[in-house]
N, C-alpha and C. Protein backbone atom coordinates (compact mmCIF):
# COMPACT_ATOMS: atom_id res chain seq x y z
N UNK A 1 89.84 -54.75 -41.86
CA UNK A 1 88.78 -55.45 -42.52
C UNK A 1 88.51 -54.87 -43.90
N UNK A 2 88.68 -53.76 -44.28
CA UNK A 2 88.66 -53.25 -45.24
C UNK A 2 89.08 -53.80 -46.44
N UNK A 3 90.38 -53.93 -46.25
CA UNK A 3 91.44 -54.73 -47.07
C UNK A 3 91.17 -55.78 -48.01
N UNK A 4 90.13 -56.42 -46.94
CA UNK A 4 89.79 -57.82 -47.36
C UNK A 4 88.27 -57.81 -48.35
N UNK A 5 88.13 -56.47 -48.46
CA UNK A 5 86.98 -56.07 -49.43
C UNK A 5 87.85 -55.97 -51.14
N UNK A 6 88.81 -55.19 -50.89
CA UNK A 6 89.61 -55.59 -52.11
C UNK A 6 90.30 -56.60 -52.66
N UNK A 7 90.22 -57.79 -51.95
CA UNK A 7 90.65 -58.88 -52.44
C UNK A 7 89.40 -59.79 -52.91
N UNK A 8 88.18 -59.76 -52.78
CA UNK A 8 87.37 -60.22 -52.78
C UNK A 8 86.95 -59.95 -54.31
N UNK A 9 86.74 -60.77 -55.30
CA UNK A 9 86.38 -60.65 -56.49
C UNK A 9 85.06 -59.96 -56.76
N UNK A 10 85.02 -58.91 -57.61
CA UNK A 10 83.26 -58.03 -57.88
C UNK A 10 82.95 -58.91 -58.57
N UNK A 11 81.74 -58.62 -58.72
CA UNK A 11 80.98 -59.56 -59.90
C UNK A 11 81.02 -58.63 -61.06
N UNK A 12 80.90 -59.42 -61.88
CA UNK A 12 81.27 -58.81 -63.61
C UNK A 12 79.66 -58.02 -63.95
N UNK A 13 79.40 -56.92 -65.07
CA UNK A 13 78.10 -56.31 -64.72
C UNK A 13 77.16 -57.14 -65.38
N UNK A 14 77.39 -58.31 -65.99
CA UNK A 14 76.26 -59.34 -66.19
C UNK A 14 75.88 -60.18 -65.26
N UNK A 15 77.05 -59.63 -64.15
CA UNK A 15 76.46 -61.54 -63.00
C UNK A 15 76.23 -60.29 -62.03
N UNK A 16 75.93 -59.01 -61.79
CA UNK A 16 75.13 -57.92 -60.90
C UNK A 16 73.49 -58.20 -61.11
N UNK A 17 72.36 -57.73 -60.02
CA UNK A 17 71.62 -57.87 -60.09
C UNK A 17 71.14 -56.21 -60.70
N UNK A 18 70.03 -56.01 -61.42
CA UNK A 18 70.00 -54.69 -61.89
C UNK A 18 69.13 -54.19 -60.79
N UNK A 19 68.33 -55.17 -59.86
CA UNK A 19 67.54 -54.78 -58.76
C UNK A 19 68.52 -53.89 -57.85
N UNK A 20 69.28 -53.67 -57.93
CA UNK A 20 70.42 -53.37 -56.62
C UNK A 20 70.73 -52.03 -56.48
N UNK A 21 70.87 -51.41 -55.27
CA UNK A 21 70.72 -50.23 -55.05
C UNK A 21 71.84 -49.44 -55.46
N UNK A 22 72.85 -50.54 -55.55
CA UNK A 22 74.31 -49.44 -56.03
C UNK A 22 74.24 -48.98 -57.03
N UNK A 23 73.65 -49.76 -58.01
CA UNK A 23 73.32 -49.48 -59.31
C UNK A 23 72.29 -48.82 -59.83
N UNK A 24 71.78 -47.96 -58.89
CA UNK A 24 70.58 -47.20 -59.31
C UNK A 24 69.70 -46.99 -58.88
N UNK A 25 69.04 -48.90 -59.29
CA UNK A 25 67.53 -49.17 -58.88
C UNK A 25 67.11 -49.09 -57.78
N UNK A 26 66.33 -49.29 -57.41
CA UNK A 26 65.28 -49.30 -55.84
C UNK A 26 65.81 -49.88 -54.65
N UNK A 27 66.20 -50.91 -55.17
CA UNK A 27 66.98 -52.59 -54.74
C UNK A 27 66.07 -53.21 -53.49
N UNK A 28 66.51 -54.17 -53.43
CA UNK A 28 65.62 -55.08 -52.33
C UNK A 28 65.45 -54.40 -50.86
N UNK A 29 67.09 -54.17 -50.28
CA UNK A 29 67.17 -52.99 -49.42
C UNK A 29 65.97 -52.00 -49.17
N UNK A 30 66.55 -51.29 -49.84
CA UNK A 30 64.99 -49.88 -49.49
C UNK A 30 63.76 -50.34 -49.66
N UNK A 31 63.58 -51.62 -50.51
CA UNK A 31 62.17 -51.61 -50.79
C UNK A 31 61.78 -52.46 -49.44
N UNK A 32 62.71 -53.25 -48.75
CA UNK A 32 62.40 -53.98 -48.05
C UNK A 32 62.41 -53.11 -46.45
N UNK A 33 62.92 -51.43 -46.45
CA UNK A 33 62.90 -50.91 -45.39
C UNK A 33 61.56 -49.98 -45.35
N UNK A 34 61.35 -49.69 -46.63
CA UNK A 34 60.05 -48.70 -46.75
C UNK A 34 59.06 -49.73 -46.45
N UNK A 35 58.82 -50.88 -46.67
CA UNK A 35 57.66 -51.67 -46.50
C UNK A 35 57.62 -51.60 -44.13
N UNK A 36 59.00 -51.89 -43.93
CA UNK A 36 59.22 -52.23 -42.56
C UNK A 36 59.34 -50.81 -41.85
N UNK A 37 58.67 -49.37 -42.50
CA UNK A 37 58.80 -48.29 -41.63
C UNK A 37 57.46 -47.99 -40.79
N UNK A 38 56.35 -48.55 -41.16
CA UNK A 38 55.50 -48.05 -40.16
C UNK A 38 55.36 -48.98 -39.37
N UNK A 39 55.78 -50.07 -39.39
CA UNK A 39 55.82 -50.71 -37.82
C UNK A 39 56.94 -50.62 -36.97
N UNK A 40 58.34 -50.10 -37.73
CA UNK A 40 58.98 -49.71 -36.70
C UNK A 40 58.84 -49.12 -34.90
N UNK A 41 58.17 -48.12 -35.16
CA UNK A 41 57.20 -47.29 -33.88
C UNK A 41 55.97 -47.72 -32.96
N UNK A 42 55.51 -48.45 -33.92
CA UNK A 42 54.16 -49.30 -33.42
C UNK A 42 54.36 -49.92 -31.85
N UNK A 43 55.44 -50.32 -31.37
CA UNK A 43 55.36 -50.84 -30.04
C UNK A 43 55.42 -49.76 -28.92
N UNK A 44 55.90 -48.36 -29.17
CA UNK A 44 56.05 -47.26 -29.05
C UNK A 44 55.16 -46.93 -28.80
N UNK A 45 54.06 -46.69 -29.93
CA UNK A 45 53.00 -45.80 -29.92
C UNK A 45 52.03 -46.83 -28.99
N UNK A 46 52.22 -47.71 -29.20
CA UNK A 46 51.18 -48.59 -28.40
C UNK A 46 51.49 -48.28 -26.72
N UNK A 47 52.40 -48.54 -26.56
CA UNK A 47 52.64 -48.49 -24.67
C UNK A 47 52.59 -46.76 -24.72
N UNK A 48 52.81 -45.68 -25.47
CA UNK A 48 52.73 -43.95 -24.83
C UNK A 48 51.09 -44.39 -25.18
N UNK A 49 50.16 -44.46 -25.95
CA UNK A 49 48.47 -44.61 -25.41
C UNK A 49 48.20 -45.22 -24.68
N UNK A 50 48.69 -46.34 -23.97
CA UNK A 50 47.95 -47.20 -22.85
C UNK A 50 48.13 -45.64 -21.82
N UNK A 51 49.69 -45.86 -21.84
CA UNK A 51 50.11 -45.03 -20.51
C UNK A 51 49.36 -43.64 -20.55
N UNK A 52 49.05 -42.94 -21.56
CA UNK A 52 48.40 -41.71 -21.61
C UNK A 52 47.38 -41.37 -21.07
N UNK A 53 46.57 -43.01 -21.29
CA UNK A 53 45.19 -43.35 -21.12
C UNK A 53 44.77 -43.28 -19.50
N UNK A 54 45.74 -43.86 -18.78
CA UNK A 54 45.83 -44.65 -17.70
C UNK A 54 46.33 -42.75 -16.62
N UNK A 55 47.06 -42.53 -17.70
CA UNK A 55 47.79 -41.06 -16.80
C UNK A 55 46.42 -39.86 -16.79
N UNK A 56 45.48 -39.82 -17.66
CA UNK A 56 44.74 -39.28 -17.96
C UNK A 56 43.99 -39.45 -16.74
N UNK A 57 43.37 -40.83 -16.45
CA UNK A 57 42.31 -41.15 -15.78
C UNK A 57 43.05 -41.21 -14.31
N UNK A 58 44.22 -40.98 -13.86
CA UNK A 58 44.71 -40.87 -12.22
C UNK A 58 44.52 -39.32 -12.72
N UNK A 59 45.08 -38.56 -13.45
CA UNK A 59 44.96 -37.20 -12.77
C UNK A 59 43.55 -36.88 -12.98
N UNK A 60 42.33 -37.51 -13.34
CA UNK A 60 41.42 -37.23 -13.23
C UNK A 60 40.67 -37.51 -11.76
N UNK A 61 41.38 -38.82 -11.53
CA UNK A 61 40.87 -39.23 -10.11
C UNK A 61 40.83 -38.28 -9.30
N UNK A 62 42.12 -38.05 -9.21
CA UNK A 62 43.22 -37.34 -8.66
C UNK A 62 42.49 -36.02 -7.85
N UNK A 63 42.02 -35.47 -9.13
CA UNK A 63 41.02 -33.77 -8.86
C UNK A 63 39.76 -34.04 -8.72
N UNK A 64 39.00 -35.13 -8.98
CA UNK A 64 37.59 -35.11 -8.79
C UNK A 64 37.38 -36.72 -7.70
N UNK A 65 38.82 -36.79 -6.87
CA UNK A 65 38.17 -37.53 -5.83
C UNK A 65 37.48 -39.22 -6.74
N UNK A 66 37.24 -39.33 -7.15
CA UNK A 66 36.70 -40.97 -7.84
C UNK A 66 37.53 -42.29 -8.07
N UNK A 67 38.34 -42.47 -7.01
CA UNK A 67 39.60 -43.36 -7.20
C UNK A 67 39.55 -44.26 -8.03
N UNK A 68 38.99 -45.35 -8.72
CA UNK A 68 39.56 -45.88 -9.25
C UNK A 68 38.71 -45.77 -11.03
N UNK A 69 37.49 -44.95 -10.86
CA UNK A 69 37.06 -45.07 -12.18
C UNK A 69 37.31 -44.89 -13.11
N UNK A 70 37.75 -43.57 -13.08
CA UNK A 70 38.43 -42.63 -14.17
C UNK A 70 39.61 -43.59 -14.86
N UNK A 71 40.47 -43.93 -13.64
CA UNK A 71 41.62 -44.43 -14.23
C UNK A 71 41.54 -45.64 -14.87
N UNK A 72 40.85 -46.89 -14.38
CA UNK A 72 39.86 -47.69 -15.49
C UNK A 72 39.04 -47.38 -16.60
N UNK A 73 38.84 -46.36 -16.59
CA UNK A 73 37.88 -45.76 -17.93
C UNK A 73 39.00 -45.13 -18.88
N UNK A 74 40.41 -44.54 -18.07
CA UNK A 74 41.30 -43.79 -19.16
C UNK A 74 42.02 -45.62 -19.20
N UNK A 75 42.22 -45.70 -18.63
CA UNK A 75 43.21 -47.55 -19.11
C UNK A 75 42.33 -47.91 -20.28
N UNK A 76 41.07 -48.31 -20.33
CA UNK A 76 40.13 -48.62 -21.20
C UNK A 76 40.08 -48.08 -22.47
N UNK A 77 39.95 -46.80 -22.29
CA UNK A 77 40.27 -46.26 -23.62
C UNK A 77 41.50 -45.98 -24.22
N UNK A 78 42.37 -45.96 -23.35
CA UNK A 78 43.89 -46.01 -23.71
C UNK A 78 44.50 -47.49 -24.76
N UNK A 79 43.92 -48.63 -24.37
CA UNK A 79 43.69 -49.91 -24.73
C UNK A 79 42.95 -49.94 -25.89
N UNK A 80 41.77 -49.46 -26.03
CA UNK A 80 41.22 -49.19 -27.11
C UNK A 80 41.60 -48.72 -28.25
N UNK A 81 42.20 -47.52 -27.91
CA UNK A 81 42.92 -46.38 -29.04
C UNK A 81 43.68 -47.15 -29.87
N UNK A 82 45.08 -47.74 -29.03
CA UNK A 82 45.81 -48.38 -29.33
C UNK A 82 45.82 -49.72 -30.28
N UNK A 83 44.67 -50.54 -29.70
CA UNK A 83 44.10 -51.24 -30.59
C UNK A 83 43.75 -50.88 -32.51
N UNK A 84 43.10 -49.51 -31.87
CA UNK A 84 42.60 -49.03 -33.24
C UNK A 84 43.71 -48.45 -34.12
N UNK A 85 44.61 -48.49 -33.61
CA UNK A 85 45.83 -47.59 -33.91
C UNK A 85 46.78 -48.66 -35.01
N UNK A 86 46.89 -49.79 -34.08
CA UNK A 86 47.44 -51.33 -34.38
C UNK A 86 46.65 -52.03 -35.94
N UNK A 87 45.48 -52.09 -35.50
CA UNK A 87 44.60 -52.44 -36.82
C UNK A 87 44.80 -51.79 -38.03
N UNK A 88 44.76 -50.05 -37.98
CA UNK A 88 44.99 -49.42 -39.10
C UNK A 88 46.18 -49.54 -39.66
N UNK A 89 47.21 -49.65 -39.22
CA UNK A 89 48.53 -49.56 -38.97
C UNK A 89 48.63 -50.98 -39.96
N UNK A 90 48.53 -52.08 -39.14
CA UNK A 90 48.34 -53.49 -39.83
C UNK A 90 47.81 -53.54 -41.35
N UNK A 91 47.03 -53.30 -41.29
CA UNK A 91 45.94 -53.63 -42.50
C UNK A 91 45.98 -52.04 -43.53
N UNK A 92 46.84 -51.49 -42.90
CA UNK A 92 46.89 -50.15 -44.02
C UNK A 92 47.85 -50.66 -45.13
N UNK A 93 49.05 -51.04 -45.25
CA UNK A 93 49.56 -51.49 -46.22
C UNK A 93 48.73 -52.17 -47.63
N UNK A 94 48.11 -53.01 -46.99
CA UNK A 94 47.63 -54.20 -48.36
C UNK A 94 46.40 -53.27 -48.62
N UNK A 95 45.52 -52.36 -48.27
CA UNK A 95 44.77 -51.83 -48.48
C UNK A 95 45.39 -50.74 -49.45
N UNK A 96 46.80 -50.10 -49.41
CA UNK A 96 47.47 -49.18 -50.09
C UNK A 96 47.78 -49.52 -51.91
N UNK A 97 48.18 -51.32 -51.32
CA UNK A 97 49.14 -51.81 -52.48
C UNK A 97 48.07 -52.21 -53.12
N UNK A 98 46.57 -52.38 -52.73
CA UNK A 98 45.36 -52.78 -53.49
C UNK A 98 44.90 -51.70 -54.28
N UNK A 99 44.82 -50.74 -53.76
CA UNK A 99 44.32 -49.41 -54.79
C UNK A 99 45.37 -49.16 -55.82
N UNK A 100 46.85 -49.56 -55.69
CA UNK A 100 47.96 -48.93 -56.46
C UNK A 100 47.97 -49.59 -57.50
N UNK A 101 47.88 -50.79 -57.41
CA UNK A 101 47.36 -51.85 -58.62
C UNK A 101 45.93 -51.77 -59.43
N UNK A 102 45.20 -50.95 -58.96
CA UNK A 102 44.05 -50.51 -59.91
C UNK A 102 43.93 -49.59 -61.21
């Protein structure tokens, strides 16, 4: 497959984009992976807090005997966190690119 990269005509350096990463600049690429890095993890971080939440409140049961509260109260806040986690996460970007433009 290689091969067939050298047969393939380059573009001349007026018909290159100067946006382009080979050439230096930033290029669409990176700019388009740095924008897509903090949600990468986000589905991640979301299910280890539910589960944390939820693991929290059985081993709480667990030692103080209260079967199902705790673990509804750690699910609850596990759900919560996460939520809050999601929102910032969301809405942190345009809040970033708003101050950078000031």
């Amino acid at each position: 497959m290689c091969y067939l990269v050298r047969l393939l005509p380059s573009p001349t350096p007026s018909e290159r984009d100067p946006n382009d990463a080979r050439e230096g600049g930033a290029g669409r690429w990176a700019h388009g992976l740095r924008e897509a890095v903090p949600y990468v993890g986000l589905g991640t971080g979301l299910a280890f807090t539910v589960l944390a939440g939820l693991g929290a409140g059985l081993w709480l049961d667990g030692r103080l005997g209260t079967e199902p509260w705790f673990l509804v109260l750690g699910g609850s806040l596990g759900v919560g966190a996460a939520l809050l986690h999601f929102f910032r996460t969301v809405s942190g970007p345009s809040k970033r690119q708003a101050s950078r433009k000031r």
